[in-house]
Every structure is written in C-alpha cells, then in structure tokens.
N, C-alpha and C. Protein backbone atom coordinates (compact mmCIF):
# COMPACT_ATOMS: atom_id res chain seq x y z
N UNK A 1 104.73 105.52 132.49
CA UNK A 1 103.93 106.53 131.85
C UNK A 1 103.31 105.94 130.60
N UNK A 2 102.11 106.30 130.53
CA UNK A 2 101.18 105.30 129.32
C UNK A 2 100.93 106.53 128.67
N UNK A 3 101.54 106.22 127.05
CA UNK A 3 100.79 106.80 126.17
C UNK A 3 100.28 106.32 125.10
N UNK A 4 99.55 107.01 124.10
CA UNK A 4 98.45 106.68 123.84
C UNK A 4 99.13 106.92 122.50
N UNK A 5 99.53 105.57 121.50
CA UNK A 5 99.85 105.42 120.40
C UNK A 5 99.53 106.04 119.21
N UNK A 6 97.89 106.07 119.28
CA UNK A 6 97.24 106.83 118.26
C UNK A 6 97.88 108.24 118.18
N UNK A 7 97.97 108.85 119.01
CA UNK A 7 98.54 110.54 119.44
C UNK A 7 99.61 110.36 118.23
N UNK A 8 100.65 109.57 118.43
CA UNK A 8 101.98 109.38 117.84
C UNK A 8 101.35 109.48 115.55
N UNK A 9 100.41 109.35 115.34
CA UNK A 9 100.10 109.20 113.59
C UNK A 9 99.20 110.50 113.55
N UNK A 10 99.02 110.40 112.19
CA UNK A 10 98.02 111.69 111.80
C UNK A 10 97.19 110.84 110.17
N UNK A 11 96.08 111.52 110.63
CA UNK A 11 95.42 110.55 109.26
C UNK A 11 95.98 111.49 107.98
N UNK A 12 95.76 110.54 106.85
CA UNK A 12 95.90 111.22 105.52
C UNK A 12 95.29 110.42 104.62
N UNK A 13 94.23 111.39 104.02
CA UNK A 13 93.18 111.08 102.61
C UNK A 13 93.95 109.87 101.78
N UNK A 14 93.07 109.70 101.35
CA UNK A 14 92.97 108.85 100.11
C UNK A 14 93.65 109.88 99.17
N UNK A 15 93.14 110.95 98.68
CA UNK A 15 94.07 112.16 97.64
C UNK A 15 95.40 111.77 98.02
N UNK A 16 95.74 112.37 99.34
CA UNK A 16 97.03 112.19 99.96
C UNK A 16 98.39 110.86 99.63
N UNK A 17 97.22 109.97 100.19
CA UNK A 17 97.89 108.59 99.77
C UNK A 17 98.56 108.68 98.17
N UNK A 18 97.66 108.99 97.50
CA UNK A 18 98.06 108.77 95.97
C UNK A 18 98.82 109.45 95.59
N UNK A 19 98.75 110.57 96.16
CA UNK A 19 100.08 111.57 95.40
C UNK A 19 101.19 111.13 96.20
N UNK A 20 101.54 110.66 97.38
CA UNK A 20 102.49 109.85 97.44
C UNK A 20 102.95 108.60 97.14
N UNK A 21 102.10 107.69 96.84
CA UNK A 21 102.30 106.59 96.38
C UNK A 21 102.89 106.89 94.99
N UNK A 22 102.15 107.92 94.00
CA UNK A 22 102.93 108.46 92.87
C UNK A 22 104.54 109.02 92.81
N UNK A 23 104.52 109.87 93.82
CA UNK A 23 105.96 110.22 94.12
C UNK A 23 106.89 108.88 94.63
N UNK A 24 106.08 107.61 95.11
CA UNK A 24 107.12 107.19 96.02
C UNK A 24 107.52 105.79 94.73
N UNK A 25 106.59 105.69 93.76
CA UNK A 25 106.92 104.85 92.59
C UNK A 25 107.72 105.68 91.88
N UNK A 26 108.00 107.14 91.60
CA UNK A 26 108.89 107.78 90.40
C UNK A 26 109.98 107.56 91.13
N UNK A 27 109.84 107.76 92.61
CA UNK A 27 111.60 107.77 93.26
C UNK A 27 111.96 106.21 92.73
N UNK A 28 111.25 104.88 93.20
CA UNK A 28 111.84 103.64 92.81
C UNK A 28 112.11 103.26 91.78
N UNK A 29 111.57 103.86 90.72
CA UNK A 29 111.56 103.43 89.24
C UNK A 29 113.18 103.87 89.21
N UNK A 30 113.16 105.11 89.30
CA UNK A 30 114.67 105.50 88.82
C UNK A 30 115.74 104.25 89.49
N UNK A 31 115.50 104.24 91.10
CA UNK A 31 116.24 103.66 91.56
C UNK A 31 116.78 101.42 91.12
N UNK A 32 115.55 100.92 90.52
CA UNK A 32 115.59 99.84 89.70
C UNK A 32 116.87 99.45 88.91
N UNK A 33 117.51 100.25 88.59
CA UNK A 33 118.29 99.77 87.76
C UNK A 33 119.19 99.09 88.39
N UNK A 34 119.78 100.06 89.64
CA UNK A 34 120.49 99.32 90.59
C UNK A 34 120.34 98.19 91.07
N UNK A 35 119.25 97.55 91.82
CA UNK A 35 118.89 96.60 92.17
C UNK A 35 118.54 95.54 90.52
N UNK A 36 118.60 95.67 89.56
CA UNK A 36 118.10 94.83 88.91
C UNK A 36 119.60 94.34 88.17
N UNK A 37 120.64 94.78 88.43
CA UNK A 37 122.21 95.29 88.47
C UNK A 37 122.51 93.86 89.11
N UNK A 38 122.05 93.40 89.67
CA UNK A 38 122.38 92.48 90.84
C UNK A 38 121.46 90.81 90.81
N UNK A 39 120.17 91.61 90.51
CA UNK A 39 118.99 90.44 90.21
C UNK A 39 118.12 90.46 89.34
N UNK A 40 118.72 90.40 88.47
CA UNK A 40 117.87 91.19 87.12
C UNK A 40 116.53 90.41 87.16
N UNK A 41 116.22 89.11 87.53
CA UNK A 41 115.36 88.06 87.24
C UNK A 41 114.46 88.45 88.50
N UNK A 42 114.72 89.02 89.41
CA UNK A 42 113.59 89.23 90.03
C UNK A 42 112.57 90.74 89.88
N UNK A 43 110.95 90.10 89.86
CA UNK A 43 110.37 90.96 89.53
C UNK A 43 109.50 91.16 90.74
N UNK A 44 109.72 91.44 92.31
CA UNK A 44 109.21 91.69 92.76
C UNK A 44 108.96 93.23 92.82
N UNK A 45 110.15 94.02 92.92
CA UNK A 45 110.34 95.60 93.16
C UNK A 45 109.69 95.89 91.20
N UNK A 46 109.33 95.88 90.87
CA UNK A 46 109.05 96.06 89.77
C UNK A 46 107.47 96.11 89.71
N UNK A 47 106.97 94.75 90.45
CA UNK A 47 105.68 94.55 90.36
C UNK A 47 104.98 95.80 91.75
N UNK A 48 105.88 95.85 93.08
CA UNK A 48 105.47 96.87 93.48
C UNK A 48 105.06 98.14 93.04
N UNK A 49 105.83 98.43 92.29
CA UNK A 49 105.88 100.37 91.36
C UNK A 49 104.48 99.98 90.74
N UNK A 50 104.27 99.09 89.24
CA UNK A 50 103.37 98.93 89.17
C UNK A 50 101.87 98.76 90.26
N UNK A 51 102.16 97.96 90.94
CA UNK A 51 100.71 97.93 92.28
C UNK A 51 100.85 99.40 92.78
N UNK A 52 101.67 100.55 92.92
CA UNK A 52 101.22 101.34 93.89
C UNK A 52 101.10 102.37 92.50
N UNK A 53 101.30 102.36 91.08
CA UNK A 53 101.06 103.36 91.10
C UNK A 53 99.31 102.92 89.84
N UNK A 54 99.09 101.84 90.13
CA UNK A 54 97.49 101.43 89.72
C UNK A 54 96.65 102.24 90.96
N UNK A 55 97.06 102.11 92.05
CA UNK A 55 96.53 102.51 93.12
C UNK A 55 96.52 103.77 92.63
N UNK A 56 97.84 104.59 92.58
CA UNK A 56 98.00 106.01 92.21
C UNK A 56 96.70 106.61 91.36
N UNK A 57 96.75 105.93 90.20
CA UNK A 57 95.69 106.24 89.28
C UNK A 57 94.60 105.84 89.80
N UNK A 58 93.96 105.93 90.79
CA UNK A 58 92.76 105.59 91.05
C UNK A 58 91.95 104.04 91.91
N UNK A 59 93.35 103.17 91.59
CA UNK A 59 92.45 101.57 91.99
C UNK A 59 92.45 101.76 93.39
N UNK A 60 91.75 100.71 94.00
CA UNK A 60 91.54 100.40 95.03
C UNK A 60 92.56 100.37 96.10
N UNK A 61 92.43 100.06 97.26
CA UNK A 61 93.46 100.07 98.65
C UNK A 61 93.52 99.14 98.74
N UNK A 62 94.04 98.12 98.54
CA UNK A 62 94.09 96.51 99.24
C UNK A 62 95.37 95.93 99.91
N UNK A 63 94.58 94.80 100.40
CA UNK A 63 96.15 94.01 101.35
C UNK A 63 96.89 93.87 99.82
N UNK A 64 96.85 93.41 98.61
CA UNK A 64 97.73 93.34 98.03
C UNK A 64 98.58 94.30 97.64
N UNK A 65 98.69 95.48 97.68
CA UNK A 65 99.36 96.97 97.99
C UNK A 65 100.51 96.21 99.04
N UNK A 66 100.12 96.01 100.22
CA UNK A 66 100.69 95.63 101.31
C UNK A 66 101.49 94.62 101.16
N UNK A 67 101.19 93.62 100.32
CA UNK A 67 101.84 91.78 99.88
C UNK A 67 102.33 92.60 99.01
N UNK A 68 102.59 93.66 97.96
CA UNK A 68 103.56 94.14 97.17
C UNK A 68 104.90 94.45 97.51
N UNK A 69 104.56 95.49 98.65
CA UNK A 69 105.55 96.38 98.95
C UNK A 69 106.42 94.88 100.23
N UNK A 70 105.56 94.59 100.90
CA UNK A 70 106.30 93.34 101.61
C UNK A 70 107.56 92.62 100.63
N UNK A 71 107.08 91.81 99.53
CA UNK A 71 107.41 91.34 98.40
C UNK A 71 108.99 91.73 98.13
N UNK A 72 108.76 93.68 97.49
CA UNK A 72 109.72 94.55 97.49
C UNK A 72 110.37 94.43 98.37
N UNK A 73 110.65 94.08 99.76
CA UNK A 73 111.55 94.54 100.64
C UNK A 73 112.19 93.62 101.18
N UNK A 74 111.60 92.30 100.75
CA UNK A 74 112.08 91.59 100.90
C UNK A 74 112.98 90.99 99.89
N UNK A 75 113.14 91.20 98.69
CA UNK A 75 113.97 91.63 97.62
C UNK A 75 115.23 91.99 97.89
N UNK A 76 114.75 93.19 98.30
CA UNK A 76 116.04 94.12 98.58
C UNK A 76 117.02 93.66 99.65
N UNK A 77 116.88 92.63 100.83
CA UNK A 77 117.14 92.51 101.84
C UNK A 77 118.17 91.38 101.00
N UNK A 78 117.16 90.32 100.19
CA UNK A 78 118.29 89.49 99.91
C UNK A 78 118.98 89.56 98.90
C-alpha cells in the first residue's frame, strides 16, 4: 500500500515558525544549566538558542538554523 508522505505534515507560516522557535529557545535556555553541568566548555547548545531565537526576532531561515540545531544535538549525544 503506497502512501503519499506529504499527507503525513501540515505546513506552518513563517509567524508560526517563530513563535515556536521562541518557545522552543525559552524551554532550552532553562534547560542549559544541566548540560553545561557536564560540559561547561562547550558552546554548541548555547549558540543554537541564540541562532533560533535571531530567527525568532525576525532573521532569516537558513541552513545555518539547521547546522545549529544539528551542532546542538550532537552535543547532547556526547
């Protein structure tokens, strides 16, 4: 049975994006301390919050948004 991937997402604005990207930097900020508890010297999850919430305020959409949050998670993993 073939289905049709697109079906599976739903678009969401640019507005949209930002007010979550805002919400989703206040949740990590808090959460930082923990992780910095451990690696204080790394500033990747740090530099993410910052990149998404420049975005928040208005900047642009870019792959580096994307090389941020990558960055971040890969942080966390190690």
């Amino acid at each position: 049975m073939g289905t049709d991937r697109a079906s599976n997402y739903f678009p969401l604005s640019l507005t949209t994006l930002r007010v979550l990207g805002k919400w989703a930097a206040e949740c990590a900020i808090r959460a930082l301390p923990v992780f910095e508890k451990y690696a204080a010297s790394d500033s990747r999850p740090y530099a993410a919050i910052e990149g998404i919430r420049v975005f928040a305020a208005g900047g642009r959409r870019t792959a580096q948004l994307r090389s941020l949050s990558l960055g971040a998670f890969a942080a966390a993993r190690e």
